[in-house]
Protein backbone atom coordinates (compact mmCIF):
# COMPACT_ATOMS: atom_id res chain seq x y z
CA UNK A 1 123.04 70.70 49.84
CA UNK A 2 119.70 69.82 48.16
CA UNK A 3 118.00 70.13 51.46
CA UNK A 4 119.42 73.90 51.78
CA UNK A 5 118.68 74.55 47.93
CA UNK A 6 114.62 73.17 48.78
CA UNK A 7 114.58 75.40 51.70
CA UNK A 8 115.79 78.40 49.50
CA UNK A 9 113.34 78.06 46.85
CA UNK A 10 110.33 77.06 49.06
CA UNK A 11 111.35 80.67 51.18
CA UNK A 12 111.58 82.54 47.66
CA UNK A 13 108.28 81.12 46.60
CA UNK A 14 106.42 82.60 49.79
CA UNK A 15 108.28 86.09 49.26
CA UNK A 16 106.87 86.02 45.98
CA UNK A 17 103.50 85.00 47.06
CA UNK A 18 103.40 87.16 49.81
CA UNK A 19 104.60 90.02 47.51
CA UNK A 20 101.72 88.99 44.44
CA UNK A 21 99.04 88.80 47.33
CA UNK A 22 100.12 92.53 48.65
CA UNK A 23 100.60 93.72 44.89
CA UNK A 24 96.67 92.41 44.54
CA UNK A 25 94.92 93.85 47.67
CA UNK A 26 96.72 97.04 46.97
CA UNK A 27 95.52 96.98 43.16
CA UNK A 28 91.79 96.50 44.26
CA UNK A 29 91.97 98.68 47.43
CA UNK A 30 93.02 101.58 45.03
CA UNK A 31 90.59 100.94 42.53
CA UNK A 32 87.97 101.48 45.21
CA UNK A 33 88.92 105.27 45.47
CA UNK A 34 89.76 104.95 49.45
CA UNK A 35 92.19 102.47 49.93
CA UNK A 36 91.42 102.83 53.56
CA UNK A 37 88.19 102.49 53.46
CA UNK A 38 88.13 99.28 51.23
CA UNK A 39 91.08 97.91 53.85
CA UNK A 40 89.17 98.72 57.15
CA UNK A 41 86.15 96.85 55.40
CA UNK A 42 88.08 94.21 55.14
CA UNK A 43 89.64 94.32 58.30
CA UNK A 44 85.94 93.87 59.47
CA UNK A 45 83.19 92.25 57.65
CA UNK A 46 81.32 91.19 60.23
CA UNK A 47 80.56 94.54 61.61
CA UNK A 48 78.12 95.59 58.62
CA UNK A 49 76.11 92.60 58.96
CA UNK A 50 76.02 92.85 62.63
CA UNK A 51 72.28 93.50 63.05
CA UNK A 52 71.11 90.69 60.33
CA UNK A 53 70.70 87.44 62.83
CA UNK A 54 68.94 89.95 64.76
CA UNK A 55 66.72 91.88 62.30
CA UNK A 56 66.13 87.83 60.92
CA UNK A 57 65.22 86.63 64.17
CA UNK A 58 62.59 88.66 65.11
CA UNK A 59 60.45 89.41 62.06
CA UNK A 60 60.18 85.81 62.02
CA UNK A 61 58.70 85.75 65.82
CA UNK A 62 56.44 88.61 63.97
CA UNK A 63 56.11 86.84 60.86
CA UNK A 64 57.29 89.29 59.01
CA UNK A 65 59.07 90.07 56.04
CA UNK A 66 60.02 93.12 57.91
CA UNK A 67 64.02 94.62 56.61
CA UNK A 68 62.05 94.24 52.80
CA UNK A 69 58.74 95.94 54.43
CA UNK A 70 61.15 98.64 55.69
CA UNK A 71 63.27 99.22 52.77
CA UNK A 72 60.12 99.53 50.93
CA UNK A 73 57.98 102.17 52.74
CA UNK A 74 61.01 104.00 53.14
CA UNK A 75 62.35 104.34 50.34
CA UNK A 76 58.80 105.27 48.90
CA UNK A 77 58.68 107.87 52.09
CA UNK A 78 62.10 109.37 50.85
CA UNK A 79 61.49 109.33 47.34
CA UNK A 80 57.97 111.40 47.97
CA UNK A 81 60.48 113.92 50.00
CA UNK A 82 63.15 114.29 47.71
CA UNK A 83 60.01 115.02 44.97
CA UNK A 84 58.69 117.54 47.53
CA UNK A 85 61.96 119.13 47.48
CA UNK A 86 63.68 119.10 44.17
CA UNK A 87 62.69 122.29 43.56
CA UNK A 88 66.19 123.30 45.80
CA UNK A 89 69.50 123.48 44.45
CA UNK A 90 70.78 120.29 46.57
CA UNK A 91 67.24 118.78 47.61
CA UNK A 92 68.96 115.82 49.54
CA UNK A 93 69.69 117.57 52.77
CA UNK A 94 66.09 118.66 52.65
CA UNK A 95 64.78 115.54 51.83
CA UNK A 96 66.59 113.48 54.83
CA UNK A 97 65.66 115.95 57.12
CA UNK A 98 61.99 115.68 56.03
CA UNK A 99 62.40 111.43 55.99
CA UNK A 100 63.94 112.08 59.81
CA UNK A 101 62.42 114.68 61.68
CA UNK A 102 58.93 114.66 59.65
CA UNK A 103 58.08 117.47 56.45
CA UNK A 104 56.72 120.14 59.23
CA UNK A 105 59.86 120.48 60.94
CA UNK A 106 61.72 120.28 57.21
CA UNK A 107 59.42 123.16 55.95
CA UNK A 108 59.93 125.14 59.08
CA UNK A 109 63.93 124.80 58.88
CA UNK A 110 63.23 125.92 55.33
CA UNK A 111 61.90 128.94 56.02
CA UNK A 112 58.03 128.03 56.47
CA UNK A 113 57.46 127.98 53.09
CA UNK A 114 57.87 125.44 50.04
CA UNK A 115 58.83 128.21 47.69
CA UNK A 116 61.60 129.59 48.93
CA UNK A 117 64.99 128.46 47.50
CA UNK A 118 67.66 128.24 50.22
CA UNK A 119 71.22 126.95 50.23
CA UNK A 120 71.79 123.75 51.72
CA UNK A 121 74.36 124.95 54.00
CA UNK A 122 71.40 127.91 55.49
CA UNK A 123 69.31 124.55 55.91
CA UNK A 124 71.48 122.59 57.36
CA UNK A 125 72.66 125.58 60.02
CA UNK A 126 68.52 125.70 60.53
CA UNK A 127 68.18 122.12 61.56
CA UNK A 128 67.46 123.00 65.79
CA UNK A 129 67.63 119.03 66.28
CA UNK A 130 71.12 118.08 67.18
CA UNK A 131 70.45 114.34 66.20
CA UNK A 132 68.77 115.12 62.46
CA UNK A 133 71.67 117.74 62.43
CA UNK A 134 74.16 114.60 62.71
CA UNK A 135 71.92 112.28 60.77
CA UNK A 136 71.50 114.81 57.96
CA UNK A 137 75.39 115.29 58.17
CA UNK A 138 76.63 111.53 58.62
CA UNK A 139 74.67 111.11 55.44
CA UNK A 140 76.01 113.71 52.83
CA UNK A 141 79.45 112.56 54.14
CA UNK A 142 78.90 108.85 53.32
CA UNK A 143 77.05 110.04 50.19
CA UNK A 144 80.22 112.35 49.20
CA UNK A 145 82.23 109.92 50.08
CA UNK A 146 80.92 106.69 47.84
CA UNK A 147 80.70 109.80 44.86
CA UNK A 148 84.01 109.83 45.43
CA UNK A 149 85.40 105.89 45.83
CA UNK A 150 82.64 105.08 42.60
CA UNK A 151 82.07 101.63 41.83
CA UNK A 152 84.20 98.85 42.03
């Protein structure tokens, strides 16, 4: 009898842990914004910090402080583009088009000249390079999408 009454409680205290463990990941996966999202992070850490060993491994055979390098000049590159551009009504398709492709290719998707205001969506149907197309696209949808989720 007290063997069956231990084996009760012990299978009511997992179904309650269980249940508070579910109750919590479901709590912080909707305060994310995307649930989804937030879960198939989880699902997967390792696949955003896939490239790090490597990225690690061979600025040190360059000596190199390369990712912070990187991070640096570009962002410096993309903040001079989005500057160049922020005279548009959305200058961030402009301005990762111009950090992709280069700011000759930007200004001739733009209409050849600086002045002229143009809708993001006539700029983006102007890009003639599929790849900055996607890159340019991939981007606004991960930007819309952490707008979206805000912080956690």
């Amino acid at each position: 009898m007290v063997a069956r009454d231990m084996t009760r409680f012990l299978f009511k205290l997992i179904i309650c842990a269980l249940l508070a463990t579910a109750a919590g990941a479901t709590y912080l996966a909707f305060r994310s914004r995307d649930a989804l999202y937030t879960v198939y992070e989880w699902m997967s850490p390792a696949r955003f910090q896939q490239y790090d060993v490597l990225i690690r491994a061979i600025a040190g055979e360059h000596q190199l402080v390369a990712p912070k390098k990187n991070l640096e000049a570009g962002s410096c590159y993309l903040q001079h583009a989005f500057q160049h551009w922020q005279h548009q009504p959305n200058p961030i398709p402009f301005a990762l088009a111009e950090y992709n492709a280069g700011p000759s290719r930007a200004q001739r998707w733009a209409g050849g000249d600086d002045s002229i205001v143009m809708s993001s969506e006539t700029f983006r149907r102007n890009i003639d390079f599929p790849k900055t197309r996607k890159y340019v696209s991939s981007i606004m949808e991960r930007y819309e999408f952490y707008k979206r989720r805000g912080r956690m």
